[in-house]
Protein backbone atom coordinates (compact mmCIF):
# COMPACT_ATOMS: atom_id res chain seq x y z
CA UNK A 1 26.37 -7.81 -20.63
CA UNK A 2 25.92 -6.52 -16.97
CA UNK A 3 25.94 -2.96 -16.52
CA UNK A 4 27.04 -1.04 -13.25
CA UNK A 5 24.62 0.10 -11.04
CA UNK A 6 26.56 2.93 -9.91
CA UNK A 7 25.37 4.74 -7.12
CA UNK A 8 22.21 4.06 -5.12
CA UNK A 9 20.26 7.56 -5.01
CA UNK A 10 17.36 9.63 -5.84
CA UNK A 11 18.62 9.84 -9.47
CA UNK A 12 19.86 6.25 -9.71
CA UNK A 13 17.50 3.58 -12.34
CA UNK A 14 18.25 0.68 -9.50
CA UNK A 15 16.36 2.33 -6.78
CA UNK A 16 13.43 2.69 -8.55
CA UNK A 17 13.61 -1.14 -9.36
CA UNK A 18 13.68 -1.73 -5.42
CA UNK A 19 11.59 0.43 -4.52
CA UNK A 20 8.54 -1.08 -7.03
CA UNK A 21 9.90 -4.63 -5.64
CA UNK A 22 9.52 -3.57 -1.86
CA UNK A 23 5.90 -1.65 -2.75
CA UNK A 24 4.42 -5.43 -3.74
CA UNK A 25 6.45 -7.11 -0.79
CA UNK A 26 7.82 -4.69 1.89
CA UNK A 27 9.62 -7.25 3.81
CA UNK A 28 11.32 -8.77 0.78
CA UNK A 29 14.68 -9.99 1.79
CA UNK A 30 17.80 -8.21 0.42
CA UNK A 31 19.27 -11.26 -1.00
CA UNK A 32 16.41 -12.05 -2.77
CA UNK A 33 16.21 -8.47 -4.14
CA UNK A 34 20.09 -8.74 -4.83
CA UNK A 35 19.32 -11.62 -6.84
CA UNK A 36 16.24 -10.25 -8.76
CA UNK A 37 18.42 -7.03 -9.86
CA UNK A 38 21.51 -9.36 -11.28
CA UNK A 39 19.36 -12.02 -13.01
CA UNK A 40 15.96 -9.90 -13.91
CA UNK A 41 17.77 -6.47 -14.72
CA UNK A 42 20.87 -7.45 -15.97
CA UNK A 43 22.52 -5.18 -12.94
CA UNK A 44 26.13 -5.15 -11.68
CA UNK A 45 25.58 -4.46 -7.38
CA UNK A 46 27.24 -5.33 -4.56
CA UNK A 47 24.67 -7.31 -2.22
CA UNK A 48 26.06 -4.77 0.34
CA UNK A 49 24.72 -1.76 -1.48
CA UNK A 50 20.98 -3.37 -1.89
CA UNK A 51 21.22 -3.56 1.81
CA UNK A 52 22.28 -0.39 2.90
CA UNK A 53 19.98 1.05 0.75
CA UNK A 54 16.87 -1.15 2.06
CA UNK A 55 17.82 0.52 5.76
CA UNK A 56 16.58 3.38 4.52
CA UNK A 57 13.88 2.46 1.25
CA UNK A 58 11.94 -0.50 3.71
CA UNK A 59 10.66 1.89 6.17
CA UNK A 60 9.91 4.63 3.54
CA UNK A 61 8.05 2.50 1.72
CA UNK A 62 6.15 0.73 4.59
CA UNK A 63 5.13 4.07 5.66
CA UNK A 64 3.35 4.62 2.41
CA UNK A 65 1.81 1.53 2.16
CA UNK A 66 0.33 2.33 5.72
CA UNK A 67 2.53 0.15 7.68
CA UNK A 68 4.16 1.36 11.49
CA UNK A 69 7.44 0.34 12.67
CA UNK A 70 5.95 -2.13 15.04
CA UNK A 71 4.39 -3.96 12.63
CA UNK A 72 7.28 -3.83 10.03
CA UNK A 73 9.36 -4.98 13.06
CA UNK A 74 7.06 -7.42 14.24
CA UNK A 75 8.12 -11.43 13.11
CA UNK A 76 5.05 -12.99 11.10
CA UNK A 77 4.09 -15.73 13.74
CA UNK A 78 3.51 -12.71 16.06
CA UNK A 79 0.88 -10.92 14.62
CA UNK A 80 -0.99 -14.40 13.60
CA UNK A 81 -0.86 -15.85 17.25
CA UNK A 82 -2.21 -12.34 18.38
CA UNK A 83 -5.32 -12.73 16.10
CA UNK A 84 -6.59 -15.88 17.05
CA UNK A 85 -8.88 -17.02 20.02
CA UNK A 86 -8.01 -19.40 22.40
């Protein structure tokens, strides 16, 4: 049996869940986090709610894993093709 996630807050048990899920891989997608939630933890949430939330959990979290805005921002192939020598 599903149970409802409520509200997404400070006191809510489903932001803790995202939060540990964005700490191992900030830039997680919020479908894939949606999904997690319903099939690992049993949680009733709107996909809409995981996302507004991750607007303002993703940068909190990157911040405290030591990760700016331009790199949270940045796509993947970016920062690779700026490391290597040509």
């Amino acid at each position: 049996m599903k149970r409802p996630a409520g509200g997404i807050g400070g006191g809510d048990e489903v932001a803790p869940l995202i939060d540990a899920m964005l700490r191992s891989e900030v830039l997680l997608k919020a479908s894939v986090i949606h999904e997690r939630l319903v099939q690992d933890h049993a949680v009733s949430i709107n996909y809409q709610r995981v996302k507004l939330y991750l607007q303002e959990a993703r940068p909190r979290i990157a911040e405290e894993l030591g990760i700016g805005p331009a790199e949270l921002a940045a796509p993947t192939w970016v920062s690779r093709r700026s490391t290597r020598s040509t």
